[in-house]
N, C-alpha and C. Protein backbone atom coordinates (compact mmCIF):
# COMPACT_ATOMS: atom_id res chain seq x y z
N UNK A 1 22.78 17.77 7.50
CA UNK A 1 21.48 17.76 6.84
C UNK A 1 20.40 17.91 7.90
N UNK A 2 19.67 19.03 7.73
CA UNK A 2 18.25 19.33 8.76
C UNK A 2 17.06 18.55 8.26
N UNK A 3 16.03 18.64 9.45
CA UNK A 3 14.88 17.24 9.05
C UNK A 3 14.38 18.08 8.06
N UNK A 4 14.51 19.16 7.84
CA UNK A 4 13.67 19.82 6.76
C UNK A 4 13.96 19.46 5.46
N UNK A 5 15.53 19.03 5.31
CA UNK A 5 15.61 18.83 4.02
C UNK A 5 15.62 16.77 4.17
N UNK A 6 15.50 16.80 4.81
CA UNK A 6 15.47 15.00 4.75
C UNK A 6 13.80 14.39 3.60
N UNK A 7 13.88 13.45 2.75
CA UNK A 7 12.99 13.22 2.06
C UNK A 7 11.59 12.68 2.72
N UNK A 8 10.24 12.95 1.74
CA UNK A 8 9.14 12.48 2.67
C UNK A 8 8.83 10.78 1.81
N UNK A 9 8.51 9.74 2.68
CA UNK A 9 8.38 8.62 2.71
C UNK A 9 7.18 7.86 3.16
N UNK A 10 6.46 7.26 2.15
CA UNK A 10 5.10 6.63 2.31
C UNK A 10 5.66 5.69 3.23
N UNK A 11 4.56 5.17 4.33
CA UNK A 11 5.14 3.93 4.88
C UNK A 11 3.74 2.96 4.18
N UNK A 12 4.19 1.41 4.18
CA UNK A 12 2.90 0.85 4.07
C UNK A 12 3.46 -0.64 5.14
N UNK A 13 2.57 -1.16 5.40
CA UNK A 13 2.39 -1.85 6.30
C UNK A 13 1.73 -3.51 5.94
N UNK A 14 2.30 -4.47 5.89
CA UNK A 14 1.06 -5.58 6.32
C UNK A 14 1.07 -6.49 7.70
N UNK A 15 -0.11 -6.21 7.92
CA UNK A 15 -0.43 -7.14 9.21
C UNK A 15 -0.38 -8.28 9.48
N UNK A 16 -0.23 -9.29 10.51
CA UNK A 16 -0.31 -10.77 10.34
C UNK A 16 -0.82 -11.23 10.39
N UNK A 17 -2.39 -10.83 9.77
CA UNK A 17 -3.56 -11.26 9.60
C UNK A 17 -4.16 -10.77 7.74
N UNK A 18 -2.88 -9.96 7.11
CA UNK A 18 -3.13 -10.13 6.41
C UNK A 18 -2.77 -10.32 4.96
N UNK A 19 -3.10 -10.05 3.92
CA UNK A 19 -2.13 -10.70 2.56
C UNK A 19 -1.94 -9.49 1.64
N UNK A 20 -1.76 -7.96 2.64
CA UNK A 20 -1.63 -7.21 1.35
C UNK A 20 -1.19 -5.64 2.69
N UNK A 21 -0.39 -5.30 2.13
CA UNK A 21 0.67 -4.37 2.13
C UNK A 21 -0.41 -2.63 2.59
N UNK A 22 -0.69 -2.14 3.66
CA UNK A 22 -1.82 -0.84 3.61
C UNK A 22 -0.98 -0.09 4.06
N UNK A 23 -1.61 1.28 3.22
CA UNK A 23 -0.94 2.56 3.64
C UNK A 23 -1.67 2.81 5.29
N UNK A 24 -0.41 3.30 5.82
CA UNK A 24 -0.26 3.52 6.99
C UNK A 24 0.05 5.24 7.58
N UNK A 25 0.92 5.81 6.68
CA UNK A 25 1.14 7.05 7.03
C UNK A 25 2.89 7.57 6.08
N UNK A 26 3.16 8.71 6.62
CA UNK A 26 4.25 9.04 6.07
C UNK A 26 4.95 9.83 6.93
N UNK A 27 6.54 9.68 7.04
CA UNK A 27 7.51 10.25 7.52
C UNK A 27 8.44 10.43 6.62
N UNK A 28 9.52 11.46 7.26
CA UNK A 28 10.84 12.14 6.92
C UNK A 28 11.30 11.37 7.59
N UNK A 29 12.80 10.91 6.85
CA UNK A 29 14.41 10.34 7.18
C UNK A 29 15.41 10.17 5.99
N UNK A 30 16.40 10.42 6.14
CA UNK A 30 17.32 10.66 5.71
C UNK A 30 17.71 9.03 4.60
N UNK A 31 17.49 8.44 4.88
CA UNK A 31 17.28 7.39 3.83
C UNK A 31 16.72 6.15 3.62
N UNK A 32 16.40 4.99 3.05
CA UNK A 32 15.49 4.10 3.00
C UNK A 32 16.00 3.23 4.37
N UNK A 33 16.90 2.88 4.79
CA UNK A 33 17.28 1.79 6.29
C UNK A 33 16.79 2.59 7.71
N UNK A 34 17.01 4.23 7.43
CA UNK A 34 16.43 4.62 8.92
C UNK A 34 14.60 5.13 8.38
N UNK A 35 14.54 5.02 7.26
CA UNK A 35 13.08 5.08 7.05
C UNK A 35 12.06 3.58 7.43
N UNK A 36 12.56 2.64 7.38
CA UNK A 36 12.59 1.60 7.32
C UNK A 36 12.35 1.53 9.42
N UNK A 37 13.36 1.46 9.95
CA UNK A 37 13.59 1.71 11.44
C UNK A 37 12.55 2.47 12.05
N UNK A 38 12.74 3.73 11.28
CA UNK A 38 11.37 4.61 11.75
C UNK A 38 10.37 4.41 11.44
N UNK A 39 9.76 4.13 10.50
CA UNK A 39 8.62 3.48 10.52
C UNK A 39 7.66 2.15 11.45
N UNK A 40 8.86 1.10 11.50
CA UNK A 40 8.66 0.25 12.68
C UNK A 40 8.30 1.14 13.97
N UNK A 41 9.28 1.79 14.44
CA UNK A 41 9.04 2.57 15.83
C UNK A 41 7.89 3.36 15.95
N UNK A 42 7.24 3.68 14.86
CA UNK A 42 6.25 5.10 14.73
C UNK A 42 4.53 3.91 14.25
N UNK A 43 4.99 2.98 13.59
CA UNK A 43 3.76 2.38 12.70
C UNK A 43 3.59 0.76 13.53
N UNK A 44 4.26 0.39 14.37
CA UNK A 44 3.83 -1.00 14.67
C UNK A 44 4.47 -0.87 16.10
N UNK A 45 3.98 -0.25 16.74
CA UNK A 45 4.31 -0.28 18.42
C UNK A 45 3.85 -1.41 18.82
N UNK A 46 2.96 -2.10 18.86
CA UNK A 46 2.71 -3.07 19.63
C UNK A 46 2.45 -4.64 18.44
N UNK A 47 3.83 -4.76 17.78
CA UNK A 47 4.08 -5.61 16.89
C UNK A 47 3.07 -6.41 16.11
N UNK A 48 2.01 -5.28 15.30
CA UNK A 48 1.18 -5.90 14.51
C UNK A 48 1.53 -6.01 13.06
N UNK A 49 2.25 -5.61 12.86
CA UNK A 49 3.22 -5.93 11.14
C UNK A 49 4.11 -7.28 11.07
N UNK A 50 4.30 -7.33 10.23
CA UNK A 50 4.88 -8.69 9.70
C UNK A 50 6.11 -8.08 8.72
N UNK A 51 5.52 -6.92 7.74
CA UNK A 51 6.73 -6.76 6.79
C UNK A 51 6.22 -5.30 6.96
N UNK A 52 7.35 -4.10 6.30
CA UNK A 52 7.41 -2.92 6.33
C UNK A 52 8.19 -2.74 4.80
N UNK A 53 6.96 -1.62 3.89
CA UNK A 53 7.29 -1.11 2.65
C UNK A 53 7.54 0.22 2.73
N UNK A 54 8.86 0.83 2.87
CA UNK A 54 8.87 2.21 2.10
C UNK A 54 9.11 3.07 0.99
N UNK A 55 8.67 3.80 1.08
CA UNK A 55 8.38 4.61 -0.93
C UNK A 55 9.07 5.46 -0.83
N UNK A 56 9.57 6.49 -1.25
CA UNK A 56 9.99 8.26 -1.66
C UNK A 56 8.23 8.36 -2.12
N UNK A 57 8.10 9.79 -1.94
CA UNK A 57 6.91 10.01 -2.23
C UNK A 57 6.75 10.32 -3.46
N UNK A 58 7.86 10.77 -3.91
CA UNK A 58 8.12 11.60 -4.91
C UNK A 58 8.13 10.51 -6.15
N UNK A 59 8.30 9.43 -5.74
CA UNK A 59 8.38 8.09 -6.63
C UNK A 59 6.61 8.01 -7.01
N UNK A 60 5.98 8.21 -6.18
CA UNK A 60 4.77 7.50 -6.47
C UNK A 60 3.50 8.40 -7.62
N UNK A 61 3.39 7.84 -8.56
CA UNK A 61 2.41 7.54 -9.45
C UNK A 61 1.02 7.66 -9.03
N UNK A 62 0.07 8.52 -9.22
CA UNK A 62 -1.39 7.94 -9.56
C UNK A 62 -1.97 8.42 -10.85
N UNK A 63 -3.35 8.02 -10.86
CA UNK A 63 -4.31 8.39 -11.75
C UNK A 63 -5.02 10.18 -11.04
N UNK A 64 -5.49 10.46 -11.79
CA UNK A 64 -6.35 11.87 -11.57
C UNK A 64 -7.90 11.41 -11.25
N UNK A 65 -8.24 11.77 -10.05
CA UNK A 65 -10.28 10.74 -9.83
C UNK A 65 -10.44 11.64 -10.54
N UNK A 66 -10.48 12.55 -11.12
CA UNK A 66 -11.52 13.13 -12.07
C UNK A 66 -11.22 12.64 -13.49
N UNK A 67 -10.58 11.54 -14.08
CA UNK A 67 -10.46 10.69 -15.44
C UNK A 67 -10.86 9.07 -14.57
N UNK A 68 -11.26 9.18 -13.66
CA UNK A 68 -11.18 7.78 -13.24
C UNK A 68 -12.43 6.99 -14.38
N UNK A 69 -13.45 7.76 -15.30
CA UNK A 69 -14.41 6.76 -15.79
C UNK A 69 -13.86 6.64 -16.85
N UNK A 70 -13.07 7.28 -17.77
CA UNK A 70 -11.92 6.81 -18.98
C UNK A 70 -11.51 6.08 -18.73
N UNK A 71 -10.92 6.02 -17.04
CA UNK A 71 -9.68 4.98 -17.26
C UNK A 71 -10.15 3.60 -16.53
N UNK A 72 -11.32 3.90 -15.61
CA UNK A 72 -11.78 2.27 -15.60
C UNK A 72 -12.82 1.74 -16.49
N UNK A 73 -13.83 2.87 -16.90
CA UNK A 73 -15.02 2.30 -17.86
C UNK A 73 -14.69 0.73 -18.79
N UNK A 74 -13.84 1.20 -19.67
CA UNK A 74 -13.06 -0.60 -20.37
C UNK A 74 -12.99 -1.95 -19.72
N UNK A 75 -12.54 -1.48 -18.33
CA UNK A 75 -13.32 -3.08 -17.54
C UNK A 75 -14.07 -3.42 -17.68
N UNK A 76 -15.50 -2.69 -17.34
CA UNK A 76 -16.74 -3.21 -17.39
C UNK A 76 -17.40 -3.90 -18.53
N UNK A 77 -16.63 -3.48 -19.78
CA UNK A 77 -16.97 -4.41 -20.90
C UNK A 77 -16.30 -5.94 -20.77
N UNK A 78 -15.83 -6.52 -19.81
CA UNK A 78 -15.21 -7.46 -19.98
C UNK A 78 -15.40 -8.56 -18.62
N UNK A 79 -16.45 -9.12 -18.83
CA UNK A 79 -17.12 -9.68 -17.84
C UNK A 79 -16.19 -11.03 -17.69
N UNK A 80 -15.35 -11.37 -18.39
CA UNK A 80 -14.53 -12.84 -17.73
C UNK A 80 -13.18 -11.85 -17.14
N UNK A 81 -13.24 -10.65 -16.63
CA UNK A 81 -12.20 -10.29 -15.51
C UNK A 81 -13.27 -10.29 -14.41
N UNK A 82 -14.41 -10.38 -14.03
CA UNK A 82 -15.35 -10.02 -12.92
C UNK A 82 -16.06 -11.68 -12.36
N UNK A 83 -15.05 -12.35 -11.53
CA UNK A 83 -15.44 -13.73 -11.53
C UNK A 83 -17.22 -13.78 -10.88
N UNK A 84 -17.68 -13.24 -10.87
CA UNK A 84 -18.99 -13.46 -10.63
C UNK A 84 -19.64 -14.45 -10.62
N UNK A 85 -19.41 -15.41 -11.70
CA UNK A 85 -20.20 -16.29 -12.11
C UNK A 85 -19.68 -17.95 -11.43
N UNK A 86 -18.77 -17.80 -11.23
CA UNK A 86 -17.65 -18.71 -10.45
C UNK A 86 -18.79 -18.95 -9.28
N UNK A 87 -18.65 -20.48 -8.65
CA UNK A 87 -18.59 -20.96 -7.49
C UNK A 87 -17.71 -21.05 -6.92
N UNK A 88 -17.44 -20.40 -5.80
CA UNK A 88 -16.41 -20.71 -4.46
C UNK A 88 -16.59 -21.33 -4.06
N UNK A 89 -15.16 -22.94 -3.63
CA UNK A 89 -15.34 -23.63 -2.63
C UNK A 89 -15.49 -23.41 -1.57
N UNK A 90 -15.59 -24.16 -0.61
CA UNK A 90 -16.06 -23.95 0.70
C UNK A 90 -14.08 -24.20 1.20
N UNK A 91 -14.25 -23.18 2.06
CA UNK A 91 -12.41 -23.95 2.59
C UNK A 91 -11.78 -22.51 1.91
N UNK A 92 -12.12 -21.84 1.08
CA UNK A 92 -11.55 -20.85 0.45
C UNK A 92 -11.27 -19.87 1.06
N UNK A 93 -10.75 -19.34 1.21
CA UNK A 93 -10.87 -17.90 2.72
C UNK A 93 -9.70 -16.81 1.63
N UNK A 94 -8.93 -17.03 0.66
CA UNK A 94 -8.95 -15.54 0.69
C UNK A 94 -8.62 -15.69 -1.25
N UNK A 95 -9.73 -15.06 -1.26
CA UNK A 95 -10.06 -15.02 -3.07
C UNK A 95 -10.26 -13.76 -3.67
């Protein structure tokens, strides 16, 4: 099997500073354990990850930005999803 036909693979990344998983970039490998490997070697050289997520690209799902006001407008009618009105304690650091 040539790298050409090997699959393309989102990498995502979280840091140890933080609580959520960021796209980082994408590579070819031949399957999720050396995608996994490669990604470490290529995305966290100087050991700023904590955990490593990889996708098939081909797996991944979005929306179209040009329907994005169809498809978020309905939030905005619904002001107890938008904590706004809430007081944050003090001591709170990630809300």
């Amino acid at each position: 099997m040539s790298q050409q036909e090997w699959p393309l693979w989102e990498v995502f990344i979280r840091s140890k500073k933080g609580l959520n998983h960021k796209h980082v970039g994408s590579l070819r490998a031949p399957d999720a354990q050396l995608a996994v490997e490669n990604a470490r070697d290529v995305y966290t050289r100087r050991s700023e990850g904590i955990s490593i997520w990889v996708v098939l690209s081909n797996n991944i799902v979005a929306s179209d930005p040009s329907e994005s006001p169809e498809l978020f407008e309905p939030a905005d009618d619904k002001v107890y999803r938008h904590p706004t009105f809430y007081d944050v304690p003090d001591g709170i650091s990630h809300m």
